[in-house]
N, C-alpha and C. Protein backbone atom coordinates (compact mmCIF):
# COMPACT_ATOMS: atom_id res chain seq x y z
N UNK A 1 35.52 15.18 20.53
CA UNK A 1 34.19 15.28 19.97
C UNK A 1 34.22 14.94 18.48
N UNK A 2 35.18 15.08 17.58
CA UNK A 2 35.27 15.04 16.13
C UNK A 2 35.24 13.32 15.73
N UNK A 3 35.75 12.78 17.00
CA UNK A 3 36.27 11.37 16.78
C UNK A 3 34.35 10.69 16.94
N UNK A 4 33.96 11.53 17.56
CA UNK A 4 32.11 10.93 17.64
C UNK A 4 31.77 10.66 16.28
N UNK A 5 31.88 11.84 15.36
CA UNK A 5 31.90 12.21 13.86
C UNK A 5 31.59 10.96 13.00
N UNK A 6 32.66 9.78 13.27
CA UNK A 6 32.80 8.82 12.87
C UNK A 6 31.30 8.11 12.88
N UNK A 7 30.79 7.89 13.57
CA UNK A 7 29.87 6.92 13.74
C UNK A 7 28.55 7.45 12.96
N UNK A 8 28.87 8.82 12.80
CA UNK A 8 27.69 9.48 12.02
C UNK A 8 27.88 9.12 10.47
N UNK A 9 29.26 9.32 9.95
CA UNK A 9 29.89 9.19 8.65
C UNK A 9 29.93 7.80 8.65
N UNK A 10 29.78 6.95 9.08
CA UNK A 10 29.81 5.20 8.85
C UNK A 10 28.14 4.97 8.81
N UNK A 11 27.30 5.65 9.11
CA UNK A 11 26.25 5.53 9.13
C UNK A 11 25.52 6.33 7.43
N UNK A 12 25.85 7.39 7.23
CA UNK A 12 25.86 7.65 5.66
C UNK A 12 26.45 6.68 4.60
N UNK A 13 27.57 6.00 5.52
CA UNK A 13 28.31 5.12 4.44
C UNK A 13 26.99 3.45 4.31
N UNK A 14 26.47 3.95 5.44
CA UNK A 14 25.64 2.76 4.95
C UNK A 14 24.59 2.77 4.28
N UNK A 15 23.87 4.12 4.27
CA UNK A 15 22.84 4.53 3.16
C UNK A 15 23.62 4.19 1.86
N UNK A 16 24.34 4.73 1.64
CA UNK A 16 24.71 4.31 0.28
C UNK A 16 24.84 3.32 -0.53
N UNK A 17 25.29 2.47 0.88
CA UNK A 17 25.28 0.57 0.70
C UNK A 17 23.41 0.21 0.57
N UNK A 18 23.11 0.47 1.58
CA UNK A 18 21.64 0.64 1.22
C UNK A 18 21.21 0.33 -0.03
N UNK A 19 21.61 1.90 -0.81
CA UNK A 19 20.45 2.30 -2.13
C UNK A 19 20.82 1.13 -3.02
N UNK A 20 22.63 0.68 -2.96
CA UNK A 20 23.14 -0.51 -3.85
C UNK A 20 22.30 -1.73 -3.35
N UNK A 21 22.35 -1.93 -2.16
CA UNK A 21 21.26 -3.17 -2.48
C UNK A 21 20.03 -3.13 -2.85
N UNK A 22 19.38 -1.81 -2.76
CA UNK A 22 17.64 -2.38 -2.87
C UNK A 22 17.39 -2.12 -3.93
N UNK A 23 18.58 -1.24 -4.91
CA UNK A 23 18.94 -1.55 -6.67
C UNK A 23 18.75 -2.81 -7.12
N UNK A 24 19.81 -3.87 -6.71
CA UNK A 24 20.46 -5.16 -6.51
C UNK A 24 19.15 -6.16 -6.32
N UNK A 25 18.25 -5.76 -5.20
CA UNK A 25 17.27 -6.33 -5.11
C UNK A 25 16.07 -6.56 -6.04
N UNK A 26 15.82 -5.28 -6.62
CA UNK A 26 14.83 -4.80 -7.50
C UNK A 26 15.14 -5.63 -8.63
N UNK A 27 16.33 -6.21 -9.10
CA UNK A 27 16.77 -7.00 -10.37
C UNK A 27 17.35 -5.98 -11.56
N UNK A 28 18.14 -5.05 -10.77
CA UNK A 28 18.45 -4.20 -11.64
C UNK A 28 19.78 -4.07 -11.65
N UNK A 29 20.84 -3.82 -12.86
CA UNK A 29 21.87 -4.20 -13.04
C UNK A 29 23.10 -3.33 -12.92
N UNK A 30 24.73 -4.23 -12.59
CA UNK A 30 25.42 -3.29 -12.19
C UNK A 30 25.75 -1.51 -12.11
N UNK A 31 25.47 -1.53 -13.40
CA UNK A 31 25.61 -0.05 -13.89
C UNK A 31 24.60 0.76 -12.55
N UNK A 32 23.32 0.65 -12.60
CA UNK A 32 22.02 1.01 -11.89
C UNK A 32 22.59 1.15 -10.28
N UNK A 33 23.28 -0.18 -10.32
CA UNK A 33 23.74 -0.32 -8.50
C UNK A 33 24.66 1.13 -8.66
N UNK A 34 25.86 1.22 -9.79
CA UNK A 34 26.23 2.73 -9.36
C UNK A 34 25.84 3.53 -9.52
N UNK A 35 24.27 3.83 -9.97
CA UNK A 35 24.23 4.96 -10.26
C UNK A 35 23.41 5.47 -8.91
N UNK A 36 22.98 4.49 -8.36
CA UNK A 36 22.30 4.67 -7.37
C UNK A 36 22.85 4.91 -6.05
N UNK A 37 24.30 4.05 -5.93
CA UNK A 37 25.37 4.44 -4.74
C UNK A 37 25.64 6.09 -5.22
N UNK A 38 26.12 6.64 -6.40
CA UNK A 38 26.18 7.84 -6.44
C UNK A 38 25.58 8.68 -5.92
N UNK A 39 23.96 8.41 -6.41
CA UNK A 39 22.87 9.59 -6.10
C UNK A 39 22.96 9.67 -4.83
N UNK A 40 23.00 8.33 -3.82
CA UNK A 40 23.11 8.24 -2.39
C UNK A 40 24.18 9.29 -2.07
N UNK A 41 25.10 8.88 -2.72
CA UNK A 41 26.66 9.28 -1.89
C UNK A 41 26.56 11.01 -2.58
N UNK A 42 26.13 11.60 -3.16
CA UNK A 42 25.94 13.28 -3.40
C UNK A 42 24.58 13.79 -3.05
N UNK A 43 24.22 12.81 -2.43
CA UNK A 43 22.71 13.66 -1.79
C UNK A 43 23.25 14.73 -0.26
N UNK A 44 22.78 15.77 -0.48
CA UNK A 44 23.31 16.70 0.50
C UNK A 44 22.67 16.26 1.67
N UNK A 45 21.71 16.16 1.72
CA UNK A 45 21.02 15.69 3.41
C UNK A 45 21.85 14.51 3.57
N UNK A 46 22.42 13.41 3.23
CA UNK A 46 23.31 12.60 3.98
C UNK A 46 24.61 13.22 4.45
N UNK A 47 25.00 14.58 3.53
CA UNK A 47 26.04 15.08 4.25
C UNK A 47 25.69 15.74 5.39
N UNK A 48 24.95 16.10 5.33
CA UNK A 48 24.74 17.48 6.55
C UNK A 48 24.56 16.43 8.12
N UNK A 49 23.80 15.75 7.58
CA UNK A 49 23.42 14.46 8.80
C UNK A 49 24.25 13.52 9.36
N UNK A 50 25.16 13.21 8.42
CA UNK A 50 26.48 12.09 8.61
C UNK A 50 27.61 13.23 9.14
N UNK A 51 27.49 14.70 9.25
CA UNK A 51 28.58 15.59 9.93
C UNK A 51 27.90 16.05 11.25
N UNK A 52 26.47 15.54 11.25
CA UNK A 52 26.18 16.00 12.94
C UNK A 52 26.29 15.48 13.69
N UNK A 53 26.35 15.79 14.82
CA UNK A 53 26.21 14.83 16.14
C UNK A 53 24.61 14.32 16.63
N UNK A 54 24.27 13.91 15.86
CA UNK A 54 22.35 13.45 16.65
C UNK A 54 22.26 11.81 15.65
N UNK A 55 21.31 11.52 15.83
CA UNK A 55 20.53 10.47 15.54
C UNK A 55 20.00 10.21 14.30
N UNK A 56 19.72 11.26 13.79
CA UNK A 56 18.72 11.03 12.61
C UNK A 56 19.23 9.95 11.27
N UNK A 57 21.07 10.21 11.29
CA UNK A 57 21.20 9.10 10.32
C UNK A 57 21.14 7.92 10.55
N UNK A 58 21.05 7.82 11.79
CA UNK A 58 20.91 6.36 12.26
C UNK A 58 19.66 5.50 11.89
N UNK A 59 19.17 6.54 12.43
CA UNK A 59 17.30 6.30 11.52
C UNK A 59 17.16 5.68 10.12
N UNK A 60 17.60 6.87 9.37
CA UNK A 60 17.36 6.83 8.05
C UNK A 60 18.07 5.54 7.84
N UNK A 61 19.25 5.47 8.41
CA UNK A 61 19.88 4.15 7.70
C UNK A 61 19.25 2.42 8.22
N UNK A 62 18.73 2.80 9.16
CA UNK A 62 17.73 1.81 9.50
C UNK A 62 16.40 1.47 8.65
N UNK A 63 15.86 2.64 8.67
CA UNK A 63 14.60 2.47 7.56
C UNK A 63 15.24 2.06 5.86
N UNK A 64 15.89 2.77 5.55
CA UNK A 64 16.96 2.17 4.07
C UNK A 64 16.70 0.52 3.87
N UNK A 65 17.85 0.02 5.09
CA UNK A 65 17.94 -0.92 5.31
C UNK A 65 16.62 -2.34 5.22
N UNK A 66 15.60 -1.03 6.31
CA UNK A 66 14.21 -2.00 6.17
C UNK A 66 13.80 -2.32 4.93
N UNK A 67 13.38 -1.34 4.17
CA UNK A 67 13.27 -1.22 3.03
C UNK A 67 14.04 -2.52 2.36
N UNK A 68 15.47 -2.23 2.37
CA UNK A 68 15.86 -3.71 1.28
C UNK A 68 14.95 -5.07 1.94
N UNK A 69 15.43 -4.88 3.20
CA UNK A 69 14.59 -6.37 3.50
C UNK A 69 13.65 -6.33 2.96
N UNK A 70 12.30 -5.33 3.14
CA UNK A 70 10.91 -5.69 3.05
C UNK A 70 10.87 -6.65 1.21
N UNK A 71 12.02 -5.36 0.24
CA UNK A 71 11.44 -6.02 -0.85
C UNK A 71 12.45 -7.49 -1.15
N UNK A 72 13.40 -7.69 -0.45
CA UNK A 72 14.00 -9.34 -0.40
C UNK A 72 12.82 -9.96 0.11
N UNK A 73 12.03 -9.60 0.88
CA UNK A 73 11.06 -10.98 1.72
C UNK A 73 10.35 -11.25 0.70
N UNK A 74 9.29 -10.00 -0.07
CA UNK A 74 8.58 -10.06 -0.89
C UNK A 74 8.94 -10.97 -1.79
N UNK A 75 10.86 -11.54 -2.17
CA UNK A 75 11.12 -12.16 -3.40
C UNK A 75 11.02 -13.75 -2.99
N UNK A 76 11.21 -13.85 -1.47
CA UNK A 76 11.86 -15.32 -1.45
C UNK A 76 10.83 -15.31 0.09
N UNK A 77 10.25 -14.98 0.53
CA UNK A 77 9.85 -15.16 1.93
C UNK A 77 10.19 -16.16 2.95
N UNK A 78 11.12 -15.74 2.81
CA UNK A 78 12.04 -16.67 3.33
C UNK A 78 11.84 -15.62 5.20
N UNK A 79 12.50 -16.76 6.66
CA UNK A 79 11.70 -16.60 7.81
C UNK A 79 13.11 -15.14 8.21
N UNK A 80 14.60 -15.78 7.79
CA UNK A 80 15.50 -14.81 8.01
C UNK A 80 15.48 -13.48 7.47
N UNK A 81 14.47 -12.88 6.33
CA UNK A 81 14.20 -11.64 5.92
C UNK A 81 13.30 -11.07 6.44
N UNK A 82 12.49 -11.81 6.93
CA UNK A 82 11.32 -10.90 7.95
C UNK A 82 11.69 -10.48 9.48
N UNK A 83 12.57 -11.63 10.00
CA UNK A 83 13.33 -11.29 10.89
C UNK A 83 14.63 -9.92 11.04
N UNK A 84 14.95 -9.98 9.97
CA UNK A 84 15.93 -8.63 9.56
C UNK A 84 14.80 -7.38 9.38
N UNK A 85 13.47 -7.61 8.60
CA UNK A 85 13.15 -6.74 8.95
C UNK A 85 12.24 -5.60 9.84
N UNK A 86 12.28 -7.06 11.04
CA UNK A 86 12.14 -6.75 12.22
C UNK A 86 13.25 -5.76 13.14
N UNK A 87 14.51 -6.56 13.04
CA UNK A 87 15.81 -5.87 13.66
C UNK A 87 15.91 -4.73 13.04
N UNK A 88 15.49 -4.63 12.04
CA UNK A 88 15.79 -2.70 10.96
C UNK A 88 14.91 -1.77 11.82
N UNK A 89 13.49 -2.25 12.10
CA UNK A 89 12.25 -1.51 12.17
C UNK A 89 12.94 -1.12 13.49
N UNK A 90 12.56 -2.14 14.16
CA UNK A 90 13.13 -2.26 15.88
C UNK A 90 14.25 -0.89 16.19
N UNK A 91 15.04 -0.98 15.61
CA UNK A 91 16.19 -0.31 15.98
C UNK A 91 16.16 0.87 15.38
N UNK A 92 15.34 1.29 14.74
CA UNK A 92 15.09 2.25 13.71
C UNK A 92 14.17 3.05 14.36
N UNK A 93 13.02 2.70 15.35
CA UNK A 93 12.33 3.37 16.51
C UNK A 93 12.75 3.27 18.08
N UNK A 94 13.76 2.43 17.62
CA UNK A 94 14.75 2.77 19.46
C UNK A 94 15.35 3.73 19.30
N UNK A 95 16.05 4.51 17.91
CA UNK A 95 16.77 5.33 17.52
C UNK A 95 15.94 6.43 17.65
N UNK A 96 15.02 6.73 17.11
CA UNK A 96 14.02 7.77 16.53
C UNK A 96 12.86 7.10 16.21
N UNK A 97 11.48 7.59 16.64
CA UNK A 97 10.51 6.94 16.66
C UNK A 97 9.68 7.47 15.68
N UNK A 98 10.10 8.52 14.52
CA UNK A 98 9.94 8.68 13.38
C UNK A 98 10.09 7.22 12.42
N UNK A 99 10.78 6.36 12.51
CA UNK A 99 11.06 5.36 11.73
C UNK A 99 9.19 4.42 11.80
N UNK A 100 8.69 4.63 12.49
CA UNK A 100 7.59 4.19 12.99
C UNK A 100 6.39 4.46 11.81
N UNK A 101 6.83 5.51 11.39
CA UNK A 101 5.91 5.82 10.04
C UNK A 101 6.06 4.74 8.84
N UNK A 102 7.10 4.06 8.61
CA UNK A 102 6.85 2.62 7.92
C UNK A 102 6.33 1.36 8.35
N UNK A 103 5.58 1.44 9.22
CA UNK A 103 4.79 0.62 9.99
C UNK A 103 3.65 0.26 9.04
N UNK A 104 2.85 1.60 8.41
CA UNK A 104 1.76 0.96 7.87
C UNK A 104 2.13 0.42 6.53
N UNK A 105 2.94 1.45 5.88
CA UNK A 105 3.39 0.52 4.71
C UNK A 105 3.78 -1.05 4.63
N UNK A 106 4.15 -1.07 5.94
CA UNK A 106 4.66 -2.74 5.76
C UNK A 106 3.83 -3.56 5.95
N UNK A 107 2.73 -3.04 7.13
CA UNK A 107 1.55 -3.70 7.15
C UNK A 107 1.27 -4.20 6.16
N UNK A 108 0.98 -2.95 4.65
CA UNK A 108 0.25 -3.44 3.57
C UNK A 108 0.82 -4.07 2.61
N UNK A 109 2.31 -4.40 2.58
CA UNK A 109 2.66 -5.18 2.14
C UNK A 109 2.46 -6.90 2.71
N UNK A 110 3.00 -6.70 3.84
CA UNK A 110 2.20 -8.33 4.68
C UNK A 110 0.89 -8.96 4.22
N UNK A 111 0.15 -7.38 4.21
CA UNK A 111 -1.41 -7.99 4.13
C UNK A 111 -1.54 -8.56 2.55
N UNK A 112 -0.91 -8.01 1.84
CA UNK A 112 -1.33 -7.88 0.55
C UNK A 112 -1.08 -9.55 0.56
N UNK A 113 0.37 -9.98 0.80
CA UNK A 113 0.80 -10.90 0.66
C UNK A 113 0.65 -12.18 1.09
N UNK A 114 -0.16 -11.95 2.07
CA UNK A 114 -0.91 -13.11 3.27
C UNK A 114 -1.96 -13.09 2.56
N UNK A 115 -3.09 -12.18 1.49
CA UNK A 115 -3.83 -12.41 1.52
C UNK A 115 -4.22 -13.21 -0.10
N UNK A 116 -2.93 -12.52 -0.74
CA UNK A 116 -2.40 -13.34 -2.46
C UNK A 116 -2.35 -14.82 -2.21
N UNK A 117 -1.47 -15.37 -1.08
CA UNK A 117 -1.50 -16.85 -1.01
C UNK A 117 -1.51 -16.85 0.37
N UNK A 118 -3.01 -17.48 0.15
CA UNK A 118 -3.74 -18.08 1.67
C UNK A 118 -3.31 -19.59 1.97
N UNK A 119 -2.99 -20.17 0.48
CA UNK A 119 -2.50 -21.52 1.12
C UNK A 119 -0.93 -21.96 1.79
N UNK A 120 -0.60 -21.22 2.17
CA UNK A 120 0.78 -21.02 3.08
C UNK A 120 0.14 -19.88 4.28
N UNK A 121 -0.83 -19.47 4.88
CA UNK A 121 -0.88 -19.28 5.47
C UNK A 121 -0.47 -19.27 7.29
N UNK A 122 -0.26 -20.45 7.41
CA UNK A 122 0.37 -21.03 8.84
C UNK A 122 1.81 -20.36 8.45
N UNK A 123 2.72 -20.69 7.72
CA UNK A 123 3.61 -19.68 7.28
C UNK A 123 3.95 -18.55 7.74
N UNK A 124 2.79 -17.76 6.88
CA UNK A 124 3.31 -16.46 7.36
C UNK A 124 2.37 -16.07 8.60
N UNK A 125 1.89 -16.87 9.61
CA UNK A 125 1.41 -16.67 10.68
C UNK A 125 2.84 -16.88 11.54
N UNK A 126 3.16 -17.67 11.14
CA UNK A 126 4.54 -17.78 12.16
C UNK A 126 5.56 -16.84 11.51
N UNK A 127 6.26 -16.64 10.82
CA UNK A 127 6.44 -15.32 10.43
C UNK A 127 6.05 -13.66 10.94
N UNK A 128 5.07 -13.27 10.68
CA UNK A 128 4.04 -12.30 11.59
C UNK A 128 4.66 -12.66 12.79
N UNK A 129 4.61 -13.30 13.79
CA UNK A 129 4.60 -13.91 15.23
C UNK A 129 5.96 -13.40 15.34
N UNK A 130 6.84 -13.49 14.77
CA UNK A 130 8.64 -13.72 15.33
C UNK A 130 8.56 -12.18 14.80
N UNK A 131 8.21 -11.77 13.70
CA UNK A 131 8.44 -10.36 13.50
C UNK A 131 7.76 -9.75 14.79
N UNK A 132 6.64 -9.92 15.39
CA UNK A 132 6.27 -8.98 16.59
C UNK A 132 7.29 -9.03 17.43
N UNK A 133 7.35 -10.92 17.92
CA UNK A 133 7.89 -10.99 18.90
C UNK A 133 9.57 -10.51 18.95
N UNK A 134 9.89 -10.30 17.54
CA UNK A 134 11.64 -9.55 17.72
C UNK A 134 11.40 -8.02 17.29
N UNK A 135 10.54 -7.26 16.75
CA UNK A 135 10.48 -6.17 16.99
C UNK A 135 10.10 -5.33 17.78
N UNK A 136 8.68 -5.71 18.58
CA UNK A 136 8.65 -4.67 19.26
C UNK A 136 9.32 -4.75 20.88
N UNK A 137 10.38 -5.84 21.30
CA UNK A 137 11.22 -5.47 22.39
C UNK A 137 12.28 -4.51 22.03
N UNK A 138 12.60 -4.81 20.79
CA UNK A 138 13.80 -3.91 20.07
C UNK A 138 13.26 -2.57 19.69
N UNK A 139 12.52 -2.11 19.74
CA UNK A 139 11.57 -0.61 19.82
C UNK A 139 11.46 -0.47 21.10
N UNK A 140 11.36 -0.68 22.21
CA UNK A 140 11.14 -0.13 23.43
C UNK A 140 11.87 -0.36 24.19
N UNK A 141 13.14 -1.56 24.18
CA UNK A 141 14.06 -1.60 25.33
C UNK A 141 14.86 -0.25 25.61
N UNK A 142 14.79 0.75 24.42
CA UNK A 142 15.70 1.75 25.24
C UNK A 142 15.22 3.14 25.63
N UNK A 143 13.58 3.48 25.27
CA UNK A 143 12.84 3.90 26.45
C UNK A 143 12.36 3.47 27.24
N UNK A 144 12.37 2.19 27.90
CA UNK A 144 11.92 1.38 29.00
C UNK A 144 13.12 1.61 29.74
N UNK A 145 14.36 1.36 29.24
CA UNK A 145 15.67 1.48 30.09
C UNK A 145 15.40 2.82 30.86
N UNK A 146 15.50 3.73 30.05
CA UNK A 146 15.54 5.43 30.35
C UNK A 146 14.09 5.41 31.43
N UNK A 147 13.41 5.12 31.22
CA UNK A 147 12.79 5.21 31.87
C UNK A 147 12.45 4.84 33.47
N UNK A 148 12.86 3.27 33.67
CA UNK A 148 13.46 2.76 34.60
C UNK A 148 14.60 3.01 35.13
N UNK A 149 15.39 3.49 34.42
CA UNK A 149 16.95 4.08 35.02
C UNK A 149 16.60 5.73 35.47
N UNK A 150 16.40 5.92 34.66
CA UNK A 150 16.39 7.83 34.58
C UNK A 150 15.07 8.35 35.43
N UNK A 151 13.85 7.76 35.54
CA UNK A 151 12.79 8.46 35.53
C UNK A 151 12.35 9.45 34.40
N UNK A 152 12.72 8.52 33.30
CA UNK A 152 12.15 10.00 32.05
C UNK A 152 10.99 9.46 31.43
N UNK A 153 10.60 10.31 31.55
CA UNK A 153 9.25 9.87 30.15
C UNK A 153 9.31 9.26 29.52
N UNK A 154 8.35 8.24 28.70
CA UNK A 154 8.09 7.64 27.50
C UNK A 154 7.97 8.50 26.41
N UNK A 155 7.34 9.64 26.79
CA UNK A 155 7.22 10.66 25.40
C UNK A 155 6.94 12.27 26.12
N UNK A 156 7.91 12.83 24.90
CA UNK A 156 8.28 14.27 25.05
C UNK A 156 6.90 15.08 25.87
N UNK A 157 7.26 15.48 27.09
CA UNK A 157 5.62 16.44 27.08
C UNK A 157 6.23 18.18 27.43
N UNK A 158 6.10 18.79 27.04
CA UNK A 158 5.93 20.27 27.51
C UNK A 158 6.30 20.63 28.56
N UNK A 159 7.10 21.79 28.77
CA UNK A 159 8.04 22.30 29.93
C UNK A 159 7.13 21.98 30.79
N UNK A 160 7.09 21.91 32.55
CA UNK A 160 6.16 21.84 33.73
C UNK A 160 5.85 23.02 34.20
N UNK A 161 6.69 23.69 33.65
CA UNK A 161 6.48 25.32 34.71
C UNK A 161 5.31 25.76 33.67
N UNK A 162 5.20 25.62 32.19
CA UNK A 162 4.16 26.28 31.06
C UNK A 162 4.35 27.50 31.40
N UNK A 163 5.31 28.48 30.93
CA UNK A 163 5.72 29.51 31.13
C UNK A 163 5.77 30.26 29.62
N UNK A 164 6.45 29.13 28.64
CA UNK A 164 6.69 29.63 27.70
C UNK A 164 4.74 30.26 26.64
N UNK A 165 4.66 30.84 25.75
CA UNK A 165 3.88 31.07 25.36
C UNK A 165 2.67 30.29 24.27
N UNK A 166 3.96 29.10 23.87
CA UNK A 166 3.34 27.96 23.22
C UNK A 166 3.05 26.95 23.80
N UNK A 167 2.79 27.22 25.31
CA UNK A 167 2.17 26.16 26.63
C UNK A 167 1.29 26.46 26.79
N UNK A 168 1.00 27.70 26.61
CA UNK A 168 -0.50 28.15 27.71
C UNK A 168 -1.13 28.17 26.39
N UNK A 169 -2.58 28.41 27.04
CA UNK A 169 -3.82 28.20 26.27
C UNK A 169 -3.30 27.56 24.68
N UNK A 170 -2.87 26.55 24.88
CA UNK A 170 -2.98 25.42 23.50
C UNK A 170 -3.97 24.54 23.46
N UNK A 171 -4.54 24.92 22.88
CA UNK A 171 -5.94 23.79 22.52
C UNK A 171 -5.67 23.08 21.68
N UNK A 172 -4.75 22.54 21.15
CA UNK A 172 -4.46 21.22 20.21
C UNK A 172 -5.36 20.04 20.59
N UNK A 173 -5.82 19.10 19.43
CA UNK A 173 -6.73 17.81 19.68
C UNK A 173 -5.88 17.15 20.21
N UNK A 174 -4.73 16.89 20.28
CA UNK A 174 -3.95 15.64 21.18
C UNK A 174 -3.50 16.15 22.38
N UNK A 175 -2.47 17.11 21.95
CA UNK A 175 -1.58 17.51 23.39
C UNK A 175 -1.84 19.03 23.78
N UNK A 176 -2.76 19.07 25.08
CA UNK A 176 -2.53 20.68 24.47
C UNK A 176 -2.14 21.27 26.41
N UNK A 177 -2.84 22.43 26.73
CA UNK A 177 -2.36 22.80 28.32
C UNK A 177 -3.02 22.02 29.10
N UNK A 178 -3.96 21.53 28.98
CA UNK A 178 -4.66 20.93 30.26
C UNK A 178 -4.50 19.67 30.38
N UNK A 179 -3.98 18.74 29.04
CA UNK A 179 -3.34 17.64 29.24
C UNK A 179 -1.70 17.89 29.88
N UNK A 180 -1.26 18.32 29.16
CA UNK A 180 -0.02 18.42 29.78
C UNK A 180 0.02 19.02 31.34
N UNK A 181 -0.40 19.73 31.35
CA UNK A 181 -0.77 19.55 33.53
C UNK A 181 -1.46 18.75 33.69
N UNK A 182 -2.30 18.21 33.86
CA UNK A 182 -2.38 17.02 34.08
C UNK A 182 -1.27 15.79 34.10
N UNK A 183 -0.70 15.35 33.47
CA UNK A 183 0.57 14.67 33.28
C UNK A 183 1.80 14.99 34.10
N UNK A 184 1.69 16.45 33.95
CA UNK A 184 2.87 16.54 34.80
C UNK A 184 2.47 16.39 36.43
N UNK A 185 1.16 16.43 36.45
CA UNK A 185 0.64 16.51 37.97
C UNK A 185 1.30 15.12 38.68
N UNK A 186 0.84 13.90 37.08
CA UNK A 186 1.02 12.66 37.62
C UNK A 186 2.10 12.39 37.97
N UNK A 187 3.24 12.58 37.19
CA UNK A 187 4.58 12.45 36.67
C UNK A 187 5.27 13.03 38.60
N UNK A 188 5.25 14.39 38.77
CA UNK A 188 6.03 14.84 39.30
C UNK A 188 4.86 14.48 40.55
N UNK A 189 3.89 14.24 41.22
CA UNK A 189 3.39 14.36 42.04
C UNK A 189 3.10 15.05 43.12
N UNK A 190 3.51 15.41 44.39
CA UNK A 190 3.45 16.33 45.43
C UNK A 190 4.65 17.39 45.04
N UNK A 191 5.67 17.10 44.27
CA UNK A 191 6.40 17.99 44.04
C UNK A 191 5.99 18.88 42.58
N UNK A 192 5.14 18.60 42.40
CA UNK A 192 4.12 19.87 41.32
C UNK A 192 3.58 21.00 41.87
């Protein structure tokens, strides 16, 4: 189990690489790149996260990552940086679908930028296009897998039995008891 460890701690090691590039990116100079691998490399939440066994640094180091791309595209818009930061996003909500919350930000960077220079437009229409078309298979191939393999859900719903006390009578606006039976009615069918 310790030898798993690894993949968590190579994954902190890449935040750190991270913060040095999007230093690097920003046009800011050597010194800055270390001061910024530092702050990375003594931030306690990368330790605690790079010594667990779950997902979350995987995330973070995905979104990091996005991040440098988004502000490389911004410099050179060039078709291979939007594509990277497609593969960041992508893999960053196959991982954890928290990463999903930089969705709108990037939007508004796109928009801003599509809408500053309209005369390259066809551009970044094809651009836009390859970013959908390579991100969002890379966001769902591995709850589509699970899903098709496993029979599991697309998304977390609430024990079936609703036994526990934060099942019953939940009136939440999205998810609350009567959706979730319902769902599970569908889900599990005659065996509900």
């Amino acid at each position: 189990v310790e030898n798993m460890q690894v993949v968590t701690l190579m994954c902190a090691l890449g935040c750190a690489l991270a913060a040095r590039a999007r230093v690097r990116e920003l046009g800011m100079g050597e010194r800055a790149q270390r001061v910024a691998v530092l702050a990375m490399g003594f931030q306690p939440a990368l330790h605690i996260l790079g010594a667990t066994l779950n997902n979350d640094i995987a995330m973070v180091l995905c979104a990091l990552w996005c991040v440098v791309f988004v502000v490389r595209w911004r410099r050179t818009r060039r078709m291979s940086d939007i594509l990277m930061i497609a593969v960041t996003l992508g893999c960053g909500m196959a991982v954890k679908l928290n990463c999903a919350l930089l969705i709108p930000c990037i939007a508004v960077v796109f928009a801003v930028d599509f809408f500053k220079d309209l005369k390259r437009m066809k551009m970044y229409i094809g651009q836009f296009a390859a970013f959908l078309a390579l991100s969002v298979p890379v966001a769902v191939i591995w709850p589509v897998y699970h899903m098709i393999a496993f029979q599991m859900p697309l998304y977390p719903m609430l024990d079936d039995r609703m036994t526990t006390p934060s099942s019953q009578n939940n009136d939440g606006p999205v998810w609350n008891t009567k959706n979730n039976e319902y769902a599970w009615k569908l889900y599990l069918g005659e065996s509900y």
